[in-house]
PDB file of N, CA and C in Angstrom:
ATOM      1  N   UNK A   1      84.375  94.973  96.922  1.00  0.00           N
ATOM      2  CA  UNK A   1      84.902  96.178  96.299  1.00  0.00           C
ATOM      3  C   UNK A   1      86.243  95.848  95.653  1.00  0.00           C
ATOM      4  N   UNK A   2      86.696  96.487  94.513  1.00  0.00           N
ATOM      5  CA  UNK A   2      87.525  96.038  93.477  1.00  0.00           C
ATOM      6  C   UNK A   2      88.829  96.601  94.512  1.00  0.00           C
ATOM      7  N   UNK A   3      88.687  97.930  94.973  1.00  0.00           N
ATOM      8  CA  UNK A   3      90.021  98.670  95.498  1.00  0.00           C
ATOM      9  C   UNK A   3      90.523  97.671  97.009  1.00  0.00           C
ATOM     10  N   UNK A   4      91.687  97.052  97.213  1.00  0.00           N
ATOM     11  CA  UNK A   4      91.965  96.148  98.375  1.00  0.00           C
ATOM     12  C   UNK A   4      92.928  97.655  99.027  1.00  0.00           C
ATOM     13  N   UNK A   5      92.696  97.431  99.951  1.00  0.00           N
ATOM     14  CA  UNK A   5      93.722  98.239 101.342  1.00  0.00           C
ATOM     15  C   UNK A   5      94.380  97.670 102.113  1.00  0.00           C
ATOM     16  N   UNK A   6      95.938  97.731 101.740  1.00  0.00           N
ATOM     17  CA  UNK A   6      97.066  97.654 101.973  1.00  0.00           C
ATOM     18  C   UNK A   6      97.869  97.779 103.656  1.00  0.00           C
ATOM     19  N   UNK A   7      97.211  98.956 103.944  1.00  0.00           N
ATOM     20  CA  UNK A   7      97.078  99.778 104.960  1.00  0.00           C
ATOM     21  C   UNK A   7      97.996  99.044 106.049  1.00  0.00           C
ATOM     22  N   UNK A   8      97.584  97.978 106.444  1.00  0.00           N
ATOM     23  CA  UNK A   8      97.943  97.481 107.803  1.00  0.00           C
ATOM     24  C   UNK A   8      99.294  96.667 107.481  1.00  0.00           C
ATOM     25  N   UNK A   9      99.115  96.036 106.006  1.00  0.00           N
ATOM     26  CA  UNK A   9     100.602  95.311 105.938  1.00  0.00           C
ATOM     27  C   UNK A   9     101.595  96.574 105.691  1.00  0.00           C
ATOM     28  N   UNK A  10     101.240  97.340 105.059  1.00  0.00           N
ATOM     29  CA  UNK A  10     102.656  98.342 105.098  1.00  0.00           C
ATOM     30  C   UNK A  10     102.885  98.847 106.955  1.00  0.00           C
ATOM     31  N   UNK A  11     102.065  99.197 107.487  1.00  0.00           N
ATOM     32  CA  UNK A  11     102.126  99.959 109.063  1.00  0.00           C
ATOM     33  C   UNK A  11     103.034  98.485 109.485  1.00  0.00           C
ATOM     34  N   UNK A  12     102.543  97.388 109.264  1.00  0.00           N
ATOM     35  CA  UNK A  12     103.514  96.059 109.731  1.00  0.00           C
ATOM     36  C   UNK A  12     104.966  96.026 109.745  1.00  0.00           C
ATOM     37  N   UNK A  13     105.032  96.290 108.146  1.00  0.00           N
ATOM     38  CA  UNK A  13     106.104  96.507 107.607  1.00  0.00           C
ATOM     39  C   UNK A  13     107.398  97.769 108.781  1.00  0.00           C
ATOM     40  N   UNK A  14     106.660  98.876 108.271  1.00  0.00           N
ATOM     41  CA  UNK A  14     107.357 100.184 108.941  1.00  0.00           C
ATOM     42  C   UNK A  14     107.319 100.084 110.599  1.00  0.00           C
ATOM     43  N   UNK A  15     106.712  98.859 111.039  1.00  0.00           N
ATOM     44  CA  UNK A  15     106.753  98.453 112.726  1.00  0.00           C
ATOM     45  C   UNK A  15     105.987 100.044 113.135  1.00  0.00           C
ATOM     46  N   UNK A  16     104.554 100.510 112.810  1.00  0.00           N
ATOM     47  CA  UNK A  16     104.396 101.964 113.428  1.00  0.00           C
ATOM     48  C   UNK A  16     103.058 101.406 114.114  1.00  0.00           C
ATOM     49  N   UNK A  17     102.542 102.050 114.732  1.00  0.00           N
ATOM     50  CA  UNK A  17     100.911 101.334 115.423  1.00  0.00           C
ATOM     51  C   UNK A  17      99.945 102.568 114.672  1.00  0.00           C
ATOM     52  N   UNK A  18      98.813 102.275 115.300  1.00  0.00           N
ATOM     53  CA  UNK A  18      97.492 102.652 114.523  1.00  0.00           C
ATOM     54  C   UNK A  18      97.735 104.286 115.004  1.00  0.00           C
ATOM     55  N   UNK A  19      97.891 104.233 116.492  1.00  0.00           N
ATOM     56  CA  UNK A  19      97.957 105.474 117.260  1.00  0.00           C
ATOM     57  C   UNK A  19      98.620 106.376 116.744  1.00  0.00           C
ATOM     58  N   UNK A  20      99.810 105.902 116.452  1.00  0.00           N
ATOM     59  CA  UNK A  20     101.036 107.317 116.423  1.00  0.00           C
ATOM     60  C   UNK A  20     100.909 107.707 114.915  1.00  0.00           C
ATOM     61  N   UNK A  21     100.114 106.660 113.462  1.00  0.00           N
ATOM     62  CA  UNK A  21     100.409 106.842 112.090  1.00  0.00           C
ATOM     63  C   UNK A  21      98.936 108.214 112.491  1.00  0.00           C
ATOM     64  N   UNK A  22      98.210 107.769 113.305  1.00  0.00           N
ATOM     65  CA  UNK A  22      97.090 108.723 113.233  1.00  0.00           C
ATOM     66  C   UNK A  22      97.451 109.884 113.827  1.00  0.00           C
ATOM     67  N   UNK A  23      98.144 110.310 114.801  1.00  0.00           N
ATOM     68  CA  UNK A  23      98.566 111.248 115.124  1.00  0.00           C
ATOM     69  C   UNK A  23      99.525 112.279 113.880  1.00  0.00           C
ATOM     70  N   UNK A  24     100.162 111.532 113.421  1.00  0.00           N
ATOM     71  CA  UNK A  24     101.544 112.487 112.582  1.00  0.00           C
ATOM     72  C   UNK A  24     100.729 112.151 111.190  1.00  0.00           C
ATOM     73  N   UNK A  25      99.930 111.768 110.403  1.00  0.00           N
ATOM     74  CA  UNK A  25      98.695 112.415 109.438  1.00  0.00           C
ATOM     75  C   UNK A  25      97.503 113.197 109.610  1.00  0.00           C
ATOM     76  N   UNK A  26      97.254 113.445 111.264  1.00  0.00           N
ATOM     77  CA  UNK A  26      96.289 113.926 111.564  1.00  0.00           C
ATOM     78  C   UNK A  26      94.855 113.949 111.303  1.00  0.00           C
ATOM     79  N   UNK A  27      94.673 112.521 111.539  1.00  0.00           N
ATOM     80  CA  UNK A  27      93.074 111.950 111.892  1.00  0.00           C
ATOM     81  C   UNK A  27      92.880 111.114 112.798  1.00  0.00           C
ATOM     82  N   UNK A  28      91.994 110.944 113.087  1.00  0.00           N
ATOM     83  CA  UNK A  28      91.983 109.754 114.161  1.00  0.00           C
ATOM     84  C   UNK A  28      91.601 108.617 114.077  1.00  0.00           C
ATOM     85  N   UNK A  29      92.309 107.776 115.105  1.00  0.00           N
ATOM     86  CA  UNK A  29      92.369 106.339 115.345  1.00  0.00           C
ATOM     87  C   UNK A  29      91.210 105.826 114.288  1.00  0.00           C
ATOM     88  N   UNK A  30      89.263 106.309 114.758  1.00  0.00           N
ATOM     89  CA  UNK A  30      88.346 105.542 114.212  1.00  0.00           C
ATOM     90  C   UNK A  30      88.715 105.889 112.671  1.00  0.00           C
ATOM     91  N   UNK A  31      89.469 106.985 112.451  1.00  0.00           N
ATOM     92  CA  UNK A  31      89.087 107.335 110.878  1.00  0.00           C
ATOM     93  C   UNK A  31      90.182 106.355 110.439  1.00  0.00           C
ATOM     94  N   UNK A  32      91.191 106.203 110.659  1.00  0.00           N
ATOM     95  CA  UNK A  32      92.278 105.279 110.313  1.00  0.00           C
ATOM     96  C   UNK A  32      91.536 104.014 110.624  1.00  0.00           C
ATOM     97  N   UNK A  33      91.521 103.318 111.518  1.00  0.00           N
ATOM     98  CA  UNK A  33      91.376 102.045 111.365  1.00  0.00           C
ATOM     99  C   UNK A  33      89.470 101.989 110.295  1.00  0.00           C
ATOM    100  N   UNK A  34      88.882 102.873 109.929  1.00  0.00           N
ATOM    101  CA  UNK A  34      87.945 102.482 108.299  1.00  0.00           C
ATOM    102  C   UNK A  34      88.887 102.488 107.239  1.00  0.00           C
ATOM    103  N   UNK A  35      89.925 103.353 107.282  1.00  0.00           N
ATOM    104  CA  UNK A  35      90.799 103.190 106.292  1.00  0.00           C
ATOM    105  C   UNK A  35      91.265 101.886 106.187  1.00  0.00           C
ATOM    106  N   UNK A  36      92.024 101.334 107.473  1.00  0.00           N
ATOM    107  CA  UNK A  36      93.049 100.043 107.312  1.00  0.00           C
ATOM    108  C   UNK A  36      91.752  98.628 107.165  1.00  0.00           C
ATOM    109  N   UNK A  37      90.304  98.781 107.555  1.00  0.00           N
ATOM    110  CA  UNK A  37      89.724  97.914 106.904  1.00  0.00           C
ATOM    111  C   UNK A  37      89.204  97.777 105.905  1.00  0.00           C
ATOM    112  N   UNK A  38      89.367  98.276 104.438  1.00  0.00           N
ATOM    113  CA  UNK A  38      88.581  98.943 103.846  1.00  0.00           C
ATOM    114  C   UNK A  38      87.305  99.260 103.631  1.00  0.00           C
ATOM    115  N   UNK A  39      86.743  99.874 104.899  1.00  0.00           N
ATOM    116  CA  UNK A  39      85.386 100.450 104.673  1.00  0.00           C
ATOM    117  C   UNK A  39      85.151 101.847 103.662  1.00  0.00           C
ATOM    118  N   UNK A  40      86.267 102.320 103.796  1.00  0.00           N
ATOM    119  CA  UNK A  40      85.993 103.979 103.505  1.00  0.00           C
ATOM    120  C   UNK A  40      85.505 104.114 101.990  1.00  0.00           C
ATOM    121  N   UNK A  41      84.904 104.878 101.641  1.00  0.00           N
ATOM    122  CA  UNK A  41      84.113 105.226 100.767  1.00  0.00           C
ATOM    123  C   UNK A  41      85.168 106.086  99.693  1.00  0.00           C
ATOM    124  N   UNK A  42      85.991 106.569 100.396  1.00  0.00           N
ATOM    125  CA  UNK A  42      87.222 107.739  99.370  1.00  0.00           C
ATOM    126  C   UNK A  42      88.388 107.972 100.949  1.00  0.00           C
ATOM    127  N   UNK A  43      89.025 108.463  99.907  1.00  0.00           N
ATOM    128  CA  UNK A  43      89.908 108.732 100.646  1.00  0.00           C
ATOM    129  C   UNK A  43      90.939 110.007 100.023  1.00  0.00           C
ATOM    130  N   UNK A  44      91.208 111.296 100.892  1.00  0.00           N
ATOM    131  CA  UNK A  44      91.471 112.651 100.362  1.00  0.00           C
ATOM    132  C   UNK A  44      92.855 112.238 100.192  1.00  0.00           C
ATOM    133  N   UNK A  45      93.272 113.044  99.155  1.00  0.00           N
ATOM    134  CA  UNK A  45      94.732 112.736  98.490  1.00  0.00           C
ATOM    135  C   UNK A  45      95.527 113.629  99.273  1.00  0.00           C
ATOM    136  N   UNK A  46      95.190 114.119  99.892  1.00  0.00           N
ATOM    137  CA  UNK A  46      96.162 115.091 101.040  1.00  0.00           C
ATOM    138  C   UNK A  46      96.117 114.258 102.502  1.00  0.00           C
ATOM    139  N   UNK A  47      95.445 113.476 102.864  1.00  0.00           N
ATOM    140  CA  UNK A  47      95.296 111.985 103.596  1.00  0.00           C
ATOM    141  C   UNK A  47      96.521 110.929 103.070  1.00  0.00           C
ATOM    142  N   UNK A  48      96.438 110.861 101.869  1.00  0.00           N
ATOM    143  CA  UNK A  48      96.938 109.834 101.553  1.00  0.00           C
ATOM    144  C   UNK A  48      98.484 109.803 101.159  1.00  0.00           C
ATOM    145  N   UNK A  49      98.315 111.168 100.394  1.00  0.00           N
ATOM    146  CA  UNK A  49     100.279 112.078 100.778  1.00  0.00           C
ATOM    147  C   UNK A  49     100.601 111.566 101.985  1.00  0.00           C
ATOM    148  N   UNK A  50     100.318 112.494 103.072  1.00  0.00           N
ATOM    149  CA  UNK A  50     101.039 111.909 104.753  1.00  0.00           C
ATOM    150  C   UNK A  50     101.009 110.703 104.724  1.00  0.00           C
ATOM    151  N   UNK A  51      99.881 109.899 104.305  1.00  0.00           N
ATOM    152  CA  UNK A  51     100.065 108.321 105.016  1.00  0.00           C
ATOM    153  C   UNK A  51     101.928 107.812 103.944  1.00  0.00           C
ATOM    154  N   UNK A  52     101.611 108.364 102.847  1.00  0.00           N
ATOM    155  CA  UNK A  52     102.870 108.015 101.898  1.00  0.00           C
ATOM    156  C   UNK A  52     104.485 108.351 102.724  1.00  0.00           C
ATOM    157  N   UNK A  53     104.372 109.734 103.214  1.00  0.00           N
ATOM    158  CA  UNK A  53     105.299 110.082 103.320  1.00  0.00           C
ATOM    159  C   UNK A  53     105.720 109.405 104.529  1.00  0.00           C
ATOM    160  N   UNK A  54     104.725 109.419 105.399  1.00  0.00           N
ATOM    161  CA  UNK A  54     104.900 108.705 107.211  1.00  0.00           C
ATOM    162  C   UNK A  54     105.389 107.674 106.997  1.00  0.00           C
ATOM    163  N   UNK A  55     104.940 106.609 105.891  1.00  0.00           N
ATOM    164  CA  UNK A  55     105.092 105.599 105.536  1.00  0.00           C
ATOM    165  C   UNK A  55     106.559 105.473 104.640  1.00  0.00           C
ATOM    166  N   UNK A  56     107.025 106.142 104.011  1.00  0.00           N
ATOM    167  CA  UNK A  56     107.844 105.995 102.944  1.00  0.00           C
ATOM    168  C   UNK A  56     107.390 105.035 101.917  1.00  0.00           C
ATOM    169  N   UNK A  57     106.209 105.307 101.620  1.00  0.00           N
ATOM    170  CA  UNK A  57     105.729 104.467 100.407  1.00  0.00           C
ATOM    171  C   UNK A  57     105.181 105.130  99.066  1.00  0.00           C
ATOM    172  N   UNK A  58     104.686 104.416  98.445  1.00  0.00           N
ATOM    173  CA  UNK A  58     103.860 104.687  97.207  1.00  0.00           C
ATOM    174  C   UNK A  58     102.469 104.692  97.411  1.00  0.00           C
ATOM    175  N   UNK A  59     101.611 105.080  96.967  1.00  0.00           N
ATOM    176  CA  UNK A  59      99.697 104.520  97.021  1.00  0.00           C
ATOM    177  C   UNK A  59      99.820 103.155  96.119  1.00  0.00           C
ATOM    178  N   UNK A  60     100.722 102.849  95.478  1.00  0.00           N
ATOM    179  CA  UNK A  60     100.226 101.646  95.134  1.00  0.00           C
ATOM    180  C   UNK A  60     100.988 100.616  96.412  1.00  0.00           C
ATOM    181  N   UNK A  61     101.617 100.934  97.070  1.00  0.00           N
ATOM    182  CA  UNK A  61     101.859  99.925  98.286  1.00  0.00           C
ATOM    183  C   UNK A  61     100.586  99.340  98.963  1.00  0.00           C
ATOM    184  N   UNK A  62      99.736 100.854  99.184  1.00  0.00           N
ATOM    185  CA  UNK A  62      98.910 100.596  99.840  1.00  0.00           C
ATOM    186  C   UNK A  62      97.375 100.128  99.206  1.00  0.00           C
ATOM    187  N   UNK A  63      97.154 100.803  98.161  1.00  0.00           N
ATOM    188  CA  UNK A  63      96.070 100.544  97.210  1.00  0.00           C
ATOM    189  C   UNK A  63      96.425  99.779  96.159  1.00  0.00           C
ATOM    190  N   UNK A  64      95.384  98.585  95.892  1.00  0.00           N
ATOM    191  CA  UNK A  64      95.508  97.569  94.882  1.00  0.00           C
ATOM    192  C   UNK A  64      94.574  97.356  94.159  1.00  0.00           C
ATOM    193  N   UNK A  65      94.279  97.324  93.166  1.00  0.00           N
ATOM    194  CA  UNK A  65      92.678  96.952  92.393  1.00  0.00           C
ATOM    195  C   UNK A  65      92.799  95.770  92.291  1.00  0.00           C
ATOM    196  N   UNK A  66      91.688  94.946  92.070  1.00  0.00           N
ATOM    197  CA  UNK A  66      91.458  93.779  91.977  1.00  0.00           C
ATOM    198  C   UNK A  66      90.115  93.172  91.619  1.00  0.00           C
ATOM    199  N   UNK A  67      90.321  92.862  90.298  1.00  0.00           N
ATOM    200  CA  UNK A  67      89.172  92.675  89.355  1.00  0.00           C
ATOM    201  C   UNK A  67      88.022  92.007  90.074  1.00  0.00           C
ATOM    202  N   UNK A  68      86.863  92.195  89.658  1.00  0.00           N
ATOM    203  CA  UNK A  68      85.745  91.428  90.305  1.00  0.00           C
ATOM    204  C   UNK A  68      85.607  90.389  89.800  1.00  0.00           C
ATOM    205  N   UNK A  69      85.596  90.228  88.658  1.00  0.00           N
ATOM    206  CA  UNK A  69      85.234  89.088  87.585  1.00  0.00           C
ATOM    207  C   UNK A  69      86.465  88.013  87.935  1.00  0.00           C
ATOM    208  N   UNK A  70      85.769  86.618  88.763  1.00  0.00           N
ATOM    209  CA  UNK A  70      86.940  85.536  89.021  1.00  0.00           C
ATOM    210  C   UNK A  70      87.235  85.011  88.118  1.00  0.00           C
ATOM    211  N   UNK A  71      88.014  84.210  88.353  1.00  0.00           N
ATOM    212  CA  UNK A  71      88.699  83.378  87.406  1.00  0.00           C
ATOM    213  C   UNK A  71      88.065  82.033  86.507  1.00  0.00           C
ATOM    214  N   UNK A  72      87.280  81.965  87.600  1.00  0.00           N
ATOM    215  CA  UNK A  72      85.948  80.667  87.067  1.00  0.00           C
ATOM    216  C   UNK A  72      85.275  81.264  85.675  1.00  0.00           C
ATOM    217  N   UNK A  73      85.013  82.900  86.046  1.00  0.00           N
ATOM    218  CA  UNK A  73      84.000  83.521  85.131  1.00  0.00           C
ATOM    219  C   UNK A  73      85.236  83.590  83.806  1.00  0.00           C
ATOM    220  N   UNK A  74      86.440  83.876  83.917  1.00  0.00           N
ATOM    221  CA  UNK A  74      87.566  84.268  83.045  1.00  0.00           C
ATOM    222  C   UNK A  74      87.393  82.761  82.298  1.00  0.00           C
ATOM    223  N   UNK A  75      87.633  81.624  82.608  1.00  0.00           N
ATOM    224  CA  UNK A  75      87.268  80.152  82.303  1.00  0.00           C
ATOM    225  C   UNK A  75      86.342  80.264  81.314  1.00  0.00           C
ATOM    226  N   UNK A  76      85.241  80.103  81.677  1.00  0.00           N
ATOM    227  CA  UNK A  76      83.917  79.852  81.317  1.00  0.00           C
ATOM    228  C   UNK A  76      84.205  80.627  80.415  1.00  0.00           C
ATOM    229  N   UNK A  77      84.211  82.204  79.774  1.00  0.00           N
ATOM    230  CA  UNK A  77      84.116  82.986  79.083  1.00  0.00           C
ATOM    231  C   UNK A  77      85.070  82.318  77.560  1.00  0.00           C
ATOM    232  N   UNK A  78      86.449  82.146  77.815  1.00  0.00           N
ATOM    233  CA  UNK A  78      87.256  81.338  77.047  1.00  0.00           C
ATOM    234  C   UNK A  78      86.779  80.509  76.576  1.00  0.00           C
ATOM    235  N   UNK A  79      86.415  79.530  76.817  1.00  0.00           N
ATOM    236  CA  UNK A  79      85.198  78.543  76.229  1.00  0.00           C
ATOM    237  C   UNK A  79      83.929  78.633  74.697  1.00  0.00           C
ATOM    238  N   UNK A  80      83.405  80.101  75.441  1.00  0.00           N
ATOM    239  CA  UNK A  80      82.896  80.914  73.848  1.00  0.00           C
ATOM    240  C   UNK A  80      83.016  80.600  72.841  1.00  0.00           C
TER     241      UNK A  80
END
């Protein structure tokens, strides 16, 4: 999946654990830790406010895109 999740290096960062970020956004542990692996399918922007604010971050701290198409394929293509 193109979208990478951030999730756990920022909670690193801010020294907070899985427990207490889930408590003061109000979901739980299992729903947070699909978040911090990126399993989740979406994620509600009223979810992702609190995680910002708990956090003192941005969504792009935590969310990153990241092209599918490697670099081999970027290569090869140049070549053309």
């Amino acid at each position: 999946m193109p979208i990478i999740v951030n999730l756990d290096v920022m909670m690193a960062r801010r020294k907070i654990r899985s427990k207490e970020l889930a408590e003061q956004i109000g979901i739980t542990e299992a729903n947070l830790s699909i978040l911090k692996t990126g399993k989740a399918k979406a994620i509600r922007f009223t979810t992702l406010t609190a995680i910002c604010e708990v956090l003192n971050c941005q969504p792009g701290d935590i969310l990153v895109y990241e092209s599918e198409v490697s670099e081999e394929e970027l290569t090869s293509h140049q070549d053309l």
